[in-house]
N, C-alpha and C. Protein backbone atom coordinates (compact mmCIF):
# COMPACT_ATOMS: atom_id res chain seq x y z
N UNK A 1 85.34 102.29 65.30
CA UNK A 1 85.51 103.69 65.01
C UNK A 1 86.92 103.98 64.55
N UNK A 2 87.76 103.27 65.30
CA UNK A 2 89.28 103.50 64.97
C UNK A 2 89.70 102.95 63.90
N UNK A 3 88.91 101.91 62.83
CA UNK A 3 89.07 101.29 61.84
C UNK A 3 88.96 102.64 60.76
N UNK A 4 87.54 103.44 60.95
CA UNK A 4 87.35 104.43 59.87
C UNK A 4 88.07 105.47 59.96
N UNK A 5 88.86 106.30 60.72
CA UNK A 5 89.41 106.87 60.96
C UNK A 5 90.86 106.14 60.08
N UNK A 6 91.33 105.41 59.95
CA UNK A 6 92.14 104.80 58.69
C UNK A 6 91.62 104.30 57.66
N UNK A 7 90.69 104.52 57.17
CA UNK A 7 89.70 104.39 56.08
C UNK A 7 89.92 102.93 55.44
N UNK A 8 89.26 102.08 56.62
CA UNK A 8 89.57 100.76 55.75
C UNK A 8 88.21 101.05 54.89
N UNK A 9 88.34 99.44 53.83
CA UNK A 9 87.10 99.53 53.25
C UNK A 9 85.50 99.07 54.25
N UNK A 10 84.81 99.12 53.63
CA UNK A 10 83.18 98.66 54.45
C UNK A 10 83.34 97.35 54.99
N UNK A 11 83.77 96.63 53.83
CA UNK A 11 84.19 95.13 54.01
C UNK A 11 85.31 95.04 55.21
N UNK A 12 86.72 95.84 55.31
CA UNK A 12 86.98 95.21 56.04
C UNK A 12 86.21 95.78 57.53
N UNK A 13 85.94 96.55 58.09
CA UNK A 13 85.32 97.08 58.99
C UNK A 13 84.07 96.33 59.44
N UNK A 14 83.15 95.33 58.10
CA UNK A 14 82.06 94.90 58.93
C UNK A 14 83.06 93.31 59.79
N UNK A 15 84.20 92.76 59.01
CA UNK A 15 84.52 91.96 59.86
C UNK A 15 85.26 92.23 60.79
N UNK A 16 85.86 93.26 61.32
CA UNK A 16 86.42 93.73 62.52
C UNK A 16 85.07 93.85 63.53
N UNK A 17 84.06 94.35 63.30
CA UNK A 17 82.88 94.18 64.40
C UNK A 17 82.48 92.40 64.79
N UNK A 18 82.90 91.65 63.42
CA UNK A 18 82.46 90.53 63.41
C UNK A 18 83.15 89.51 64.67
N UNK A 19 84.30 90.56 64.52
CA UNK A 19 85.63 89.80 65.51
C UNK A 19 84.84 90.28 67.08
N UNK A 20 84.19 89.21 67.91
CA UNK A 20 84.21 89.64 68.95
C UNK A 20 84.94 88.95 70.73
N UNK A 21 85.82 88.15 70.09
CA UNK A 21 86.36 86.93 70.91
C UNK A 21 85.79 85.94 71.13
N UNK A 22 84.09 86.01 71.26
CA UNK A 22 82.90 84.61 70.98
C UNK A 22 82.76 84.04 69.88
N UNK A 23 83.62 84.40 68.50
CA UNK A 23 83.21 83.75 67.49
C UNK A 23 84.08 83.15 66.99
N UNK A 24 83.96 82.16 66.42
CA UNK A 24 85.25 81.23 65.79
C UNK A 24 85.74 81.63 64.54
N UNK A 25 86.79 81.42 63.73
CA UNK A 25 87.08 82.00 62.62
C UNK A 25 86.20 81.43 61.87
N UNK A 26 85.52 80.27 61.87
CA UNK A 26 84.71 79.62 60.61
C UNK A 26 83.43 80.46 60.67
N UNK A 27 83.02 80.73 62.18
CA UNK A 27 81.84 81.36 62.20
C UNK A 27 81.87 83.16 61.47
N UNK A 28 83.28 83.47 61.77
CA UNK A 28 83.35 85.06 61.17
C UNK A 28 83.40 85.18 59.85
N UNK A 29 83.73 84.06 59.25
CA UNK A 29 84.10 83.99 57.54
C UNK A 29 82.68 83.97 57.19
N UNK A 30 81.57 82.63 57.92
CA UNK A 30 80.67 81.94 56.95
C UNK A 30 80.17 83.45 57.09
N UNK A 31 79.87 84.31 58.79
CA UNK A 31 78.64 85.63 58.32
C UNK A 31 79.32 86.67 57.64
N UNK A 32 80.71 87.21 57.16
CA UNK A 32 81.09 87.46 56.42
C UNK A 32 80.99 86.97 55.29
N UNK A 33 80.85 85.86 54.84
CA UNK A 33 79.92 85.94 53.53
C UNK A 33 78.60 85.76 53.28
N UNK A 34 78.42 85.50 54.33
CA UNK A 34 76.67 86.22 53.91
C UNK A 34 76.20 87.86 53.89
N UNK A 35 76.78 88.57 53.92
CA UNK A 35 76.95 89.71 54.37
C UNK A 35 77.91 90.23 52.76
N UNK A 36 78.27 88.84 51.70
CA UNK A 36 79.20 89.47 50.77
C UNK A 36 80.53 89.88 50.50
N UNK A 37 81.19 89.19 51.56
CA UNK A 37 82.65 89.87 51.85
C UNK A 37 83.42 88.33 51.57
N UNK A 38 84.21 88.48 50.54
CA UNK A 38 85.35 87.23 50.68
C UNK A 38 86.07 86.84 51.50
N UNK A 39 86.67 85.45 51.50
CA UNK A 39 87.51 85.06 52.77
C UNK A 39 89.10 85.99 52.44
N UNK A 40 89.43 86.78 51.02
CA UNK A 40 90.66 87.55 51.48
C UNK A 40 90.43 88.60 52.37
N UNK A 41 89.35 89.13 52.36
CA UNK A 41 89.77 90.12 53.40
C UNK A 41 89.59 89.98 54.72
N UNK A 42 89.50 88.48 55.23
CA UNK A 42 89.82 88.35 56.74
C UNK A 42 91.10 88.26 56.73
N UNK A 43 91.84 87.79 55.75
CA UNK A 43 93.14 87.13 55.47
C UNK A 43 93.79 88.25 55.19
N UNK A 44 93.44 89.58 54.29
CA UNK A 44 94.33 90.47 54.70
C UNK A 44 94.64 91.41 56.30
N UNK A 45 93.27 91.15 57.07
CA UNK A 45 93.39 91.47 58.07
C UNK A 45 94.14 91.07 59.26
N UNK A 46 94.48 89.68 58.77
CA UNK A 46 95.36 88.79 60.19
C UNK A 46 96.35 89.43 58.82
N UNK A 47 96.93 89.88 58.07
CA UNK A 47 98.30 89.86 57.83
C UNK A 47 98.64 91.35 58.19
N UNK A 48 97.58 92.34 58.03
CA UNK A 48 98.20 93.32 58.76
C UNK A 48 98.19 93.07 60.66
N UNK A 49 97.77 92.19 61.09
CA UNK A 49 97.58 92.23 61.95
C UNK A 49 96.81 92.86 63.15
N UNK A 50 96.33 93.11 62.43
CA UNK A 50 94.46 93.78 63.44
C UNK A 50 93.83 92.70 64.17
N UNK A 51 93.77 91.16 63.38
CA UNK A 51 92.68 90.57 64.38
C UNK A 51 93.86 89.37 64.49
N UNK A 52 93.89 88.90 65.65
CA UNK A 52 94.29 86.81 65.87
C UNK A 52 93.26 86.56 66.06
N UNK A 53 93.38 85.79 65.84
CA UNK A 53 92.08 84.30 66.17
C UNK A 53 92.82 83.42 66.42
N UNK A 54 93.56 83.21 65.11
CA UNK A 54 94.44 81.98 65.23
C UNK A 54 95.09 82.09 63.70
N UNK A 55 95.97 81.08 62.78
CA UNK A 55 96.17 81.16 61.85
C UNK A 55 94.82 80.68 61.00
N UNK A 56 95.18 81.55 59.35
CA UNK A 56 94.23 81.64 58.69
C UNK A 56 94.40 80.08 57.81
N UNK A 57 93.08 79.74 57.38
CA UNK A 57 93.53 78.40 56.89
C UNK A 57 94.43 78.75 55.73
N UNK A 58 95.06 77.34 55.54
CA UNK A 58 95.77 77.53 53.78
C UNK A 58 95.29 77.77 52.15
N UNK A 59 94.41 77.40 52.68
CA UNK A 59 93.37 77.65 51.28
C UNK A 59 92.27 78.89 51.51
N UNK A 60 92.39 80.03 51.04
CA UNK A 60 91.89 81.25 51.02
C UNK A 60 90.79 80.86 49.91
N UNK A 61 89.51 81.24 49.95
CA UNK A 61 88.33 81.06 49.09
C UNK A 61 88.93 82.19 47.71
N UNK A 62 88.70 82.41 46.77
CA UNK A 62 89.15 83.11 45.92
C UNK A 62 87.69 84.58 46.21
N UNK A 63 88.53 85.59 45.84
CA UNK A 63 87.97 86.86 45.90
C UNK A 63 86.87 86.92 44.83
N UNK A 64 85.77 87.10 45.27
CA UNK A 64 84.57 87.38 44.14
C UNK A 64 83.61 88.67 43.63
N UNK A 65 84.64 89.47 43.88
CA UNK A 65 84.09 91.19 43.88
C UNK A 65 84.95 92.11 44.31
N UNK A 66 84.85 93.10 43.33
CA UNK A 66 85.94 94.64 43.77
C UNK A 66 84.82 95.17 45.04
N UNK A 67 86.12 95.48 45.48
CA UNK A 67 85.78 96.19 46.62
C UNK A 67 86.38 97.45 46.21
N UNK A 68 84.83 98.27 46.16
CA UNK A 68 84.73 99.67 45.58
C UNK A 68 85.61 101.18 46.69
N UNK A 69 85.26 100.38 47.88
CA UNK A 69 85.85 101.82 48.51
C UNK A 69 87.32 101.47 49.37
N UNK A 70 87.43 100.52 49.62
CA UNK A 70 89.32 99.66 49.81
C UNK A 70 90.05 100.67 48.96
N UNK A 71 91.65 100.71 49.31
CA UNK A 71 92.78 100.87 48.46
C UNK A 71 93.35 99.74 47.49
N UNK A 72 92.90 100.29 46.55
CA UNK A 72 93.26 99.16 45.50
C UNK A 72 92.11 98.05 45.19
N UNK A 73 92.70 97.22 44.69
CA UNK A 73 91.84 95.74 45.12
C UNK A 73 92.66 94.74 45.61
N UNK A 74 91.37 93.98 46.22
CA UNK A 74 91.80 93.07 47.40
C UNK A 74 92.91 91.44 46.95
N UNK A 75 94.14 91.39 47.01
CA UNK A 75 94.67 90.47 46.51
C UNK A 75 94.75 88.73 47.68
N UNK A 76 94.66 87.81 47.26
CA UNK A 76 94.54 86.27 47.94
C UNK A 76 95.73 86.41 48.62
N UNK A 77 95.89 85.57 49.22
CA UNK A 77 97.59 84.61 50.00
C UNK A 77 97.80 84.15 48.60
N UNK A 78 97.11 83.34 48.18
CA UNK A 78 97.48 82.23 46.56
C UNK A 78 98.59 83.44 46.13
N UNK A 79 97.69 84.42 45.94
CA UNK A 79 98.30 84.93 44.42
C UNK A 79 99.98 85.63 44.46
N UNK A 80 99.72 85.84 46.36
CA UNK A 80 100.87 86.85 47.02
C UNK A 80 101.67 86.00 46.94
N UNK A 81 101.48 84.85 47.29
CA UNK A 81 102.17 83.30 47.28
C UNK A 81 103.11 83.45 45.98
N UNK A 82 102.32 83.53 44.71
CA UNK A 82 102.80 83.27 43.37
C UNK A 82 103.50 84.20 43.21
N UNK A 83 103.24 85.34 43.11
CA UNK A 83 104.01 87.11 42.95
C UNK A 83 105.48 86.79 43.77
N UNK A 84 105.38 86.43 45.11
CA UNK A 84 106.65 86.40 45.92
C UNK A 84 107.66 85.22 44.82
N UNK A 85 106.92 84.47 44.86
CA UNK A 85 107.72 82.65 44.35
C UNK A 85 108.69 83.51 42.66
N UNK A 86 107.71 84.33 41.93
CA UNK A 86 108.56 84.63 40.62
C UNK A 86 109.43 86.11 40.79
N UNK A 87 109.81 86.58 42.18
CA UNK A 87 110.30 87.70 42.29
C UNK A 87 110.93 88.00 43.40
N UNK A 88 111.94 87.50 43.92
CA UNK A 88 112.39 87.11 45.80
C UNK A 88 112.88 88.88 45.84
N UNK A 89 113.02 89.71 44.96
CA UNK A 89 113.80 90.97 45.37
C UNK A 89 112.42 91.62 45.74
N UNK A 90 111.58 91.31 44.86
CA UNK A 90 110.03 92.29 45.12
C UNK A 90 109.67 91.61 46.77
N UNK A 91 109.11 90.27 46.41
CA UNK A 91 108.92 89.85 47.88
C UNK A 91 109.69 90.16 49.24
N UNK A 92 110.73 90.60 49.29
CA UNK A 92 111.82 91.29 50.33
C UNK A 92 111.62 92.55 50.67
N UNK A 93 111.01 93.23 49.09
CA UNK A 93 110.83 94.66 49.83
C UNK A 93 109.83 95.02 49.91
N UNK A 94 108.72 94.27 49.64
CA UNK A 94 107.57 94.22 50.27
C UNK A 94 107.13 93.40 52.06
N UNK A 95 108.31 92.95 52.35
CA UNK A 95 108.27 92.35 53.34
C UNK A 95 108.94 93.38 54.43
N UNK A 96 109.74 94.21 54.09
CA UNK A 96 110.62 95.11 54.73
C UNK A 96 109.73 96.00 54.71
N UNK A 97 108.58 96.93 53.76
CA UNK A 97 107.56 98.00 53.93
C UNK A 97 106.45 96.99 55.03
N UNK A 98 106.08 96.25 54.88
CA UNK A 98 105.43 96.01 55.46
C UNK A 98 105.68 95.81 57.49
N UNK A 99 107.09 95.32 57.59
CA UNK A 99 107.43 94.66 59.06
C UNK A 99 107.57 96.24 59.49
N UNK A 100 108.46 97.34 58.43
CA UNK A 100 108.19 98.67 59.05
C UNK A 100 107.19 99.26 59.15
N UNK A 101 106.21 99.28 58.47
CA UNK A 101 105.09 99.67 59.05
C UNK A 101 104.13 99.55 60.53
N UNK A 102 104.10 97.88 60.18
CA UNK A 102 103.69 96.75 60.98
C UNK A 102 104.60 97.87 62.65
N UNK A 103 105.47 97.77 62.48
CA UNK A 103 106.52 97.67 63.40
C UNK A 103 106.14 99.47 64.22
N UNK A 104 106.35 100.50 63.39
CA UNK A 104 105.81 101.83 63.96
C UNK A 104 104.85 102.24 63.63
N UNK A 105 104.43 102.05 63.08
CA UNK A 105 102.57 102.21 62.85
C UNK A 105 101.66 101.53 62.32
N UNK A 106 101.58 100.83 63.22
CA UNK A 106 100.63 99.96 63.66
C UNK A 106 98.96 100.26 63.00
N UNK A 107 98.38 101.07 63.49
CA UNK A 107 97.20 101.47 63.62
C UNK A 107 97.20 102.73 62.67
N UNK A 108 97.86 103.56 62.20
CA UNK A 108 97.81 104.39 61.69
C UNK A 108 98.44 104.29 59.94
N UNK A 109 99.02 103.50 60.14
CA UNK A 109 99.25 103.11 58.57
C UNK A 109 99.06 101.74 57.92
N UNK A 110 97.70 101.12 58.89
CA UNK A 110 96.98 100.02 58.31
C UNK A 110 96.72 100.24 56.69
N UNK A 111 95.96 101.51 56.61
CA UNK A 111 95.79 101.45 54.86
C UNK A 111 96.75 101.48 53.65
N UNK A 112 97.94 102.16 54.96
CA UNK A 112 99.18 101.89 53.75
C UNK A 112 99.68 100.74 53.83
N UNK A 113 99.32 99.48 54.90
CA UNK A 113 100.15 97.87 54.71
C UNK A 113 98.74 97.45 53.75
N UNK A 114 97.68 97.75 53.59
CA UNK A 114 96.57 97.38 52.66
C UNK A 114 97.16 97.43 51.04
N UNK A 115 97.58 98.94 51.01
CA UNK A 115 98.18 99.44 49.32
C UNK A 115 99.49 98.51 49.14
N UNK A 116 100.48 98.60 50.38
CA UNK A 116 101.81 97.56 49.98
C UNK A 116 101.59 96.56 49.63
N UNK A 117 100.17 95.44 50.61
CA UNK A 117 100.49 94.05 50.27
C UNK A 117 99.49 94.05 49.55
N UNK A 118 99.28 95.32 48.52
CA UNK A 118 97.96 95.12 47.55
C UNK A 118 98.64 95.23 45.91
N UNK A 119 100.02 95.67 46.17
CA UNK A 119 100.73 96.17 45.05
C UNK A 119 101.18 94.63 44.12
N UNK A 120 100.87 94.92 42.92
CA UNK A 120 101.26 93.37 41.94
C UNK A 120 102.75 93.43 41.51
N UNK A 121 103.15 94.43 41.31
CA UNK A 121 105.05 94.87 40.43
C UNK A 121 105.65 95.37 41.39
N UNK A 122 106.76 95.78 40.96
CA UNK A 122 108.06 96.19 41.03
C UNK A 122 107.75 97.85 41.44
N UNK A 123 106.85 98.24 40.00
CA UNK A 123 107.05 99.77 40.20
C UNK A 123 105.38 100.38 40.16
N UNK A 124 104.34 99.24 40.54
CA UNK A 124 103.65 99.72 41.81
C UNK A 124 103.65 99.95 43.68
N UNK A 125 104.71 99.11 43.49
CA UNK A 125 105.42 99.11 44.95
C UNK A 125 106.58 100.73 45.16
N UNK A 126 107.39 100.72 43.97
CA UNK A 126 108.03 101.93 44.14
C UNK A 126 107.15 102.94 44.03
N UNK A 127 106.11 103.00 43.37
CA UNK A 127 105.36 104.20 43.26
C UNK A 127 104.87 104.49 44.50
N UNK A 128 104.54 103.79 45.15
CA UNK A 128 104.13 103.85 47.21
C UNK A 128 105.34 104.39 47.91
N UNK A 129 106.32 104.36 47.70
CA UNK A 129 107.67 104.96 48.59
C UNK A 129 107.50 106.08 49.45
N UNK A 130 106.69 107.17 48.49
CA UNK A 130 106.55 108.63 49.28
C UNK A 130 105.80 108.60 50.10
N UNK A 131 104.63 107.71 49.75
CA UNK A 131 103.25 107.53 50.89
C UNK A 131 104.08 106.87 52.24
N UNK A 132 104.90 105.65 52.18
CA UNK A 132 105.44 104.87 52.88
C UNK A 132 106.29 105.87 53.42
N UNK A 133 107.57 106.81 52.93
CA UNK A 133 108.17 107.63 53.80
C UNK A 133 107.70 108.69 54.59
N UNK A 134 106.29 109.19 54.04
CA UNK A 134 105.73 110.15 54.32
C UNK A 134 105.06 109.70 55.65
N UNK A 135 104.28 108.53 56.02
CA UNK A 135 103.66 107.79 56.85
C UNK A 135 104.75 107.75 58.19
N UNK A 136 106.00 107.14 57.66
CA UNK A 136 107.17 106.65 58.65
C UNK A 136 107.35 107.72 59.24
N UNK A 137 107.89 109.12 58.77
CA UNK A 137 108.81 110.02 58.99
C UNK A 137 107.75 110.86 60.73
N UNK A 138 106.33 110.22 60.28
CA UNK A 138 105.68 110.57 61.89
C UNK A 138 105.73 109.99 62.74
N UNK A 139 106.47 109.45 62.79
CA UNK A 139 106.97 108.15 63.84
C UNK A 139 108.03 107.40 64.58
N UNK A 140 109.24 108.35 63.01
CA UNK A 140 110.61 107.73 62.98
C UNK A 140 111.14 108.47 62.57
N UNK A 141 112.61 108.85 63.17
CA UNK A 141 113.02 109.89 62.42
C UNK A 141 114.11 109.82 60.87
N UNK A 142 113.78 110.89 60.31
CA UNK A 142 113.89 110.99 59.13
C UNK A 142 115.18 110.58 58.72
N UNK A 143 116.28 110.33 59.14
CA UNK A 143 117.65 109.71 58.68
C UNK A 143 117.23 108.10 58.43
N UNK A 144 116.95 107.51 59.55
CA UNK A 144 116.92 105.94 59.70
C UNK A 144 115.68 105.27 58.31
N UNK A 145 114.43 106.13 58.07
CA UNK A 145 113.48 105.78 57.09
C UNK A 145 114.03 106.04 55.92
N UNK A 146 114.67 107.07 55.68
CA UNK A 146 115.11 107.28 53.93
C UNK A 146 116.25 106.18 53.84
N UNK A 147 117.43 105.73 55.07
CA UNK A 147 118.22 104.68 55.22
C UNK A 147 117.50 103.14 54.49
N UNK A 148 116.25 103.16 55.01
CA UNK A 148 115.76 101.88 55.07
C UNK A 148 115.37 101.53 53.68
N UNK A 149 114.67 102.95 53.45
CA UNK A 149 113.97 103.03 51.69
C UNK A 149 114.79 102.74 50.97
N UNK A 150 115.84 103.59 50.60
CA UNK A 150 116.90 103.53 49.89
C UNK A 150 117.22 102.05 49.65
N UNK A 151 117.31 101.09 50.97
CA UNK A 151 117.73 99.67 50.52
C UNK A 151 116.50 99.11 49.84
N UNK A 152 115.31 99.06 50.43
CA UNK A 152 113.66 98.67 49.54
C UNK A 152 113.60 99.69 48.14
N UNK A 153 114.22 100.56 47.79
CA UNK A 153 114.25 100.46 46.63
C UNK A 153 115.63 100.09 45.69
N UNK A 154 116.61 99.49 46.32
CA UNK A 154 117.75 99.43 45.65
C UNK A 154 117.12 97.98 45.46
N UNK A 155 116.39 97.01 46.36
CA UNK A 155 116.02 95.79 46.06
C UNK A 155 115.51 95.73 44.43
N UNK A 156 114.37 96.85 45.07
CA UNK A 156 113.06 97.10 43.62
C UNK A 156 113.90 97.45 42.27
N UNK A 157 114.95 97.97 42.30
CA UNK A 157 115.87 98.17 41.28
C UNK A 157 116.91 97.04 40.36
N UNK A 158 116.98 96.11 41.32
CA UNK A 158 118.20 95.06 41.09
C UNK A 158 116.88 94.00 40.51
């Protein structure tokens, strides 16, 4: 219930029910794809950190369908892998929106660590700033978040 109330997509929500501490990660992936859901979006789910199990394997199955009602579309480890490797200023301040999020809202701005670690550029990531300050500023007060932005976008700038 607390999943929809942050409007994940269908997909990720049927594998959060899937998660019930009796099932193994191989077992939550294989009925997650029978059910149609790729192995990224278990994998984005241990990165926002909603479910452990354990670590996700290294090889992520490649994504085989938009996911129509998600924010955005659903991006691999591979590809986040590759995006970080040709861009260490992007990868930093996507790592900094994300640990702040991660860090004060937890549960309430899951869909905005979905849009961050869903963003491909520079200035789809800056275009999230307001959502990201707007999210923080209920949580944190407003000097220390525009502090923080300011450096995640001076990164996104340089």
């Amino acid at each position: 219930m607390a999943a929809r109330e942050q409007r994940l997509s269908q997909r990720h929500r049927l594998l959060l029910l899937l998660v019930d501490g009796q099932r193994t990660l191989e077992e939550v992936v294989e009925q997650g794809r029978r059910c149609g859901v790729p192995r990224g979006y278990i994998d984005e789910l241990f990165a926002l950190g909603l479910i452990v199990i354990g670590p996700p394997p290294t090889a992520p199955m490649p994504l085989d369908g938009p996911d129509t009602l998600g924010p955005g579309s659903a991006v691999s480890d591979t590809e986040l892998a590759r995006l970080d490797a040709t861009d260490g200023s992007f990868a930093q301040a996507r790592q900094v929106l994300l640990g702040l999020l991660r860090a004060h809202a937890p549960v309430s701005g899951a869909v905005m660590m979905l849009r961050v670690r869903r963003a491909r550029s520079r200035a789809e990531l800056r275009a999230l700033l307001p959502d990201v300050q707007a999210r923080l500023q209920r949580v944190r007060p407003q000097g220390e978040t525009r502090e923080l932005l300011l450096r995640v976008e001076s990164l996104l700038v340089s």
